[in-house]
Protein backbone atom coordinates (compact mmCIF):
# COMPACT_ATOMS: atom_id res chain seq x y z
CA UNK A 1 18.76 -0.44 -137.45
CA UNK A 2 17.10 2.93 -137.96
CA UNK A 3 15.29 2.64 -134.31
CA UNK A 4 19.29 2.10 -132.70
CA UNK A 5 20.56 5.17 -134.49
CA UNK A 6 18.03 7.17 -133.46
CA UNK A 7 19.00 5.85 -130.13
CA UNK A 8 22.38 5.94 -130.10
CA UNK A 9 23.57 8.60 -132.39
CA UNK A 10 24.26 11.94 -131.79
CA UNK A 11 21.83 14.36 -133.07
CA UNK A 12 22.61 16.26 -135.80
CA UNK A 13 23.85 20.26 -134.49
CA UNK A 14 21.15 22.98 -136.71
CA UNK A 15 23.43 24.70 -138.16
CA UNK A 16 24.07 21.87 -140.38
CA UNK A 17 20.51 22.92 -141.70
CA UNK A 18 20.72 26.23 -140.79
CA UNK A 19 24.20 27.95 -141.33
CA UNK A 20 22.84 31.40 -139.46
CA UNK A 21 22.08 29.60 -136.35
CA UNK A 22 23.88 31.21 -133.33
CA UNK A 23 26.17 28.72 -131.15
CA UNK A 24 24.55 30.00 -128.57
CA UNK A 25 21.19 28.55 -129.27
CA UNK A 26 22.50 25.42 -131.05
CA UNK A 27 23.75 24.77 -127.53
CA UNK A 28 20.13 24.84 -125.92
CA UNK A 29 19.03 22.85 -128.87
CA UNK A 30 21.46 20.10 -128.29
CA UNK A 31 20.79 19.75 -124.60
CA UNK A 32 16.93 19.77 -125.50
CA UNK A 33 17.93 16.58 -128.13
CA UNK A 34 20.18 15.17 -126.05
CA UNK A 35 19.68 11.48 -125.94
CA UNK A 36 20.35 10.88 -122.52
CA UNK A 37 17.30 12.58 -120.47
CA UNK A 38 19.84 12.97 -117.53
CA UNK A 39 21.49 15.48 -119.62
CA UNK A 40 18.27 16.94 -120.59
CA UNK A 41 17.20 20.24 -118.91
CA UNK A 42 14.90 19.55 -115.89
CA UNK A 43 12.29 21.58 -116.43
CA UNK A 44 10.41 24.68 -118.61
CA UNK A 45 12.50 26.95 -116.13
CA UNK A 46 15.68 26.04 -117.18
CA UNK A 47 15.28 26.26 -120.30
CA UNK A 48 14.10 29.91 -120.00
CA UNK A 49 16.94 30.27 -118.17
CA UNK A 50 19.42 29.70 -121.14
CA UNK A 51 18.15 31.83 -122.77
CA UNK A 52 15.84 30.38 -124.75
CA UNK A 53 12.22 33.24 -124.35
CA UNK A 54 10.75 32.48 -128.12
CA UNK A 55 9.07 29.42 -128.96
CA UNK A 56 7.22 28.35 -132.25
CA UNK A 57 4.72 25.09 -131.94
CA UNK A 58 1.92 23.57 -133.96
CA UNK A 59 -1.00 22.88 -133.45
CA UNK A 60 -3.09 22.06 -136.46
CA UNK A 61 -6.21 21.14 -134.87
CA UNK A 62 -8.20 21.54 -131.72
CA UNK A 63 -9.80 17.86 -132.18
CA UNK A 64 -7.13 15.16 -130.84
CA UNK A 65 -7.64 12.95 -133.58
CA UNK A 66 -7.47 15.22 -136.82
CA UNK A 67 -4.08 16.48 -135.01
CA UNK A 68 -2.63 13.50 -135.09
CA UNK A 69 -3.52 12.48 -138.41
CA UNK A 70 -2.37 15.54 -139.65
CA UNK A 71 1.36 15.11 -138.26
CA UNK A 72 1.38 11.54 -138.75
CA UNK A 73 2.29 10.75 -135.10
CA UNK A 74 -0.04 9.29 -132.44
CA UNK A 75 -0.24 11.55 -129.03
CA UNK A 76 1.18 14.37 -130.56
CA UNK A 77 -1.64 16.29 -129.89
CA UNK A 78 -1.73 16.01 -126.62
CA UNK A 79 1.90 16.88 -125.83
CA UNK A 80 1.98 19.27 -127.80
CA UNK A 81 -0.87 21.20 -125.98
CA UNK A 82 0.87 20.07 -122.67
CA UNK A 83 4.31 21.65 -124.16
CA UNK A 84 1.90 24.76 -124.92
CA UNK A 85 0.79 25.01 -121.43
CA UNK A 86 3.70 24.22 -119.73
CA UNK A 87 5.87 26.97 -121.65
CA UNK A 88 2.81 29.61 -120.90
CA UNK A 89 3.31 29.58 -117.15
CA UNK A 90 6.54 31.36 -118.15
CA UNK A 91 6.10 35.15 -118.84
CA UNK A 92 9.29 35.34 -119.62
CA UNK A 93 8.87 33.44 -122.87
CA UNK A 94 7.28 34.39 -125.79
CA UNK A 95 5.12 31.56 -127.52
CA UNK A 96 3.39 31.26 -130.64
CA UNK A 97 1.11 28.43 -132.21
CA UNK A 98 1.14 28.02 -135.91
CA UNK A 99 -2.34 26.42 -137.72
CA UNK A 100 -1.42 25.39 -141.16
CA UNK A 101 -4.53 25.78 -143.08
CA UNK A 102 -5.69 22.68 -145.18
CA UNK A 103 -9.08 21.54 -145.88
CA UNK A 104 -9.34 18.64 -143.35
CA UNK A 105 -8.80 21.26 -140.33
CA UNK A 106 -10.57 24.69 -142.38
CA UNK A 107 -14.17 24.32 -140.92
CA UNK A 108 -12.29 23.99 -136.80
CA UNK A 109 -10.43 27.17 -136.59
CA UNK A 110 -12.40 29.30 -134.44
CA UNK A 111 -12.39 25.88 -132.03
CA UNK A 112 -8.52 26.08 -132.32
CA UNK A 113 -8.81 29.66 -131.42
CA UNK A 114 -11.17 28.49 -128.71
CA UNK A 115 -8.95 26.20 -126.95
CA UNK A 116 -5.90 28.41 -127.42
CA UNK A 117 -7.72 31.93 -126.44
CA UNK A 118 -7.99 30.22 -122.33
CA UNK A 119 -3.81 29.97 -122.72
CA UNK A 120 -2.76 33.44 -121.19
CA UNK A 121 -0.30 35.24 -123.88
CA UNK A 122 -0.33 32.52 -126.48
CA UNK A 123 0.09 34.17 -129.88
CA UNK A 124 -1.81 32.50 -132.57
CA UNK A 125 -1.48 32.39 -136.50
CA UNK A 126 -2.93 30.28 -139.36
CA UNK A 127 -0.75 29.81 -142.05
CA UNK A 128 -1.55 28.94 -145.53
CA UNK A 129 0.16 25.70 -147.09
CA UNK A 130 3.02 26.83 -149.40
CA UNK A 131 1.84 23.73 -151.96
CA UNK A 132 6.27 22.52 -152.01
CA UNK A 133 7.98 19.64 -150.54
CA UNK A 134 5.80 17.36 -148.50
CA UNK A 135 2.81 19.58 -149.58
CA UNK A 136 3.09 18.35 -153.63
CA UNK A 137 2.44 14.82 -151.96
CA UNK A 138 -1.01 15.93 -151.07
CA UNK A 139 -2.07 18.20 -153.19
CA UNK A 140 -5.83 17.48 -152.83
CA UNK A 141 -5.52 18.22 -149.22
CA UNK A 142 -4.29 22.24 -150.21
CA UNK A 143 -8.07 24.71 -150.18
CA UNK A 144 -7.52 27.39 -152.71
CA UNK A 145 -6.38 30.81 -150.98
CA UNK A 146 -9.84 31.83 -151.31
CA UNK A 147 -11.11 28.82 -149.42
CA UNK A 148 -8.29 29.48 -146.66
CA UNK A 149 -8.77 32.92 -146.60
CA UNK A 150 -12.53 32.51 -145.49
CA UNK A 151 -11.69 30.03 -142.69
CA UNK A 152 -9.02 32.30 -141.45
CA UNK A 153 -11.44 35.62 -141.74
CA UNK A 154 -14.28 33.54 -139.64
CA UNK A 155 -11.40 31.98 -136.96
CA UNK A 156 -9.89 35.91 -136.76
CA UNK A 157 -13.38 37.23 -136.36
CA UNK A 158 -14.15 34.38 -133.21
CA UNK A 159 -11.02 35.71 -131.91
CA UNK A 160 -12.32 39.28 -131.97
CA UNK A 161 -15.26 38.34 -130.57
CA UNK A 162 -13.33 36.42 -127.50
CA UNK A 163 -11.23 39.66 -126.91
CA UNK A 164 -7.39 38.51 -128.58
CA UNK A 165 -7.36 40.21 -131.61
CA UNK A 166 -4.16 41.28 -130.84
CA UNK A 167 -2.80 37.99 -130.18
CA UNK A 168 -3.83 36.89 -133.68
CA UNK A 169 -1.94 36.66 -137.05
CA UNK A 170 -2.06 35.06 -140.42
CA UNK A 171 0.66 34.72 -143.83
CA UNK A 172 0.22 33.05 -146.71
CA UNK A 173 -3.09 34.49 -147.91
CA UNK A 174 -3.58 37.78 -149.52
CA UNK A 175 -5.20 40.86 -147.87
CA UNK A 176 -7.53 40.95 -150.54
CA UNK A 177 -9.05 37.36 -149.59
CA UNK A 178 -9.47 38.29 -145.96
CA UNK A 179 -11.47 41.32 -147.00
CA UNK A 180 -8.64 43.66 -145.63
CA UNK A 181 -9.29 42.41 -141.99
CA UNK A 182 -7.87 44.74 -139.23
C-alpha cells in the first residue's frame, strides 16, 4: 500500500513544509518529483535552465559503505557523488556538499575533503549534529563539540594544505573549539 502511493500519488508541493518557498522554485521542484520520468527534466542543463543555479547535497562519507549506512539507503552514495559531478560540469550553478559530523564518519574527513577537493568549484562544509529530531534517536552516535571540532580543524587544515581553503566552511561548532581557524 505504501510502495503504490509512493507510486501513484502526487508529491506533496514544499510549501506545504515550507510556507516561504517561491512558486517559482516549487515549480522546478515538482517537475524534479514528478512521478512520471517523461515529465522529468532531461538533463542537469535544463534544470539550470529554470532557474535553478544553487544546490545543497550530502555527502557524509567518502567510504561507500559508511555513506550508506549513515542515510539508511543502499547506493546512495554513489548517486549522490554522480549527482555531485554531474551538477559541477555546470558553472552556472552553485553547489555545496554538507558533512554532518558524527563519530562513525569523524576520523574520514580530510578523505571526504579528498574526494571532493578533485570536483572543480564544489563548496564544502561539515556540520555539527544539532542532537533534535532523528538525532535524540541516536544519541551515542553525537561526538561532543570538542570531539567535532578537532575532526573539522584537521579536515579544514587537509583542505589548506590541498589549496581550497576558500571553498571550505563549517556551523555548528564554536570558534573557540576550532582554535579560531582562518
Amino acid at each position: 500500500e505504501l510502495v503504490m502511493a509512493h507510486l501513484t500519488r502526487p508529491p506533496v508541493p514544499p510549501s506545504h513544509y515550507e510556507p516561504t518557498i517561491s512558486a517559482d522554485f516549487e515549480q522546478v521542484v515538482l517537475r524534479l518529483m514528478a512521478k512520471d520520468p517523461s515529465e522529468r527534466y532531461a538533463s542537469a542543463d535544463e534544470v539550470a535552465a529554470a532557474g535553478m543555479d544553487y544546490a545543497y547535497l550530502s555527502l557524509h562519507s567518502s567510504h561507500e559503505g559508511l555513506h550508506d549506512e549513515l542515510v539508511g539507503v543502499e547506493g546512495a552514495h554513489r548517486q549522490s557523488l554522480e549527482g555531485i559531478r554531474n551538477l559541477a560540469r555546470h558553472p552556472g550553478v552553485r553547489i555545496t556538499v554538507n558533512t554532518v559530523v558524527v563519530r562513525r564518519n569523524m576520523e574520514r574527513l580530510s578523505a571526504v575533503v579528498e574526494l571532493l577537493a578533485a570536483i572543480p568549484g564544489v563548496r564544502i562544509k561539515f556540520s555539527y549534529v544539532e542532537p533534535r529530531g532523528a538525532a535524540l534517536n541516536s544519541v551515542d552516535e553525537i561526538p561532543s563539540p570538542w570531539e567535532a571540532a578537532e575532526a573539522i580543524r584537521a579536515a579544514l587544515d587537509q583542505g589548506q594544505d590541498l589549496g581550497i581553503r576558500a571553498r571550505m566552511a563549517w556551523d555548528g561548532v564554536p570558534f573557540c573549539a576550532l582554535r579560531m581557524w582562518d
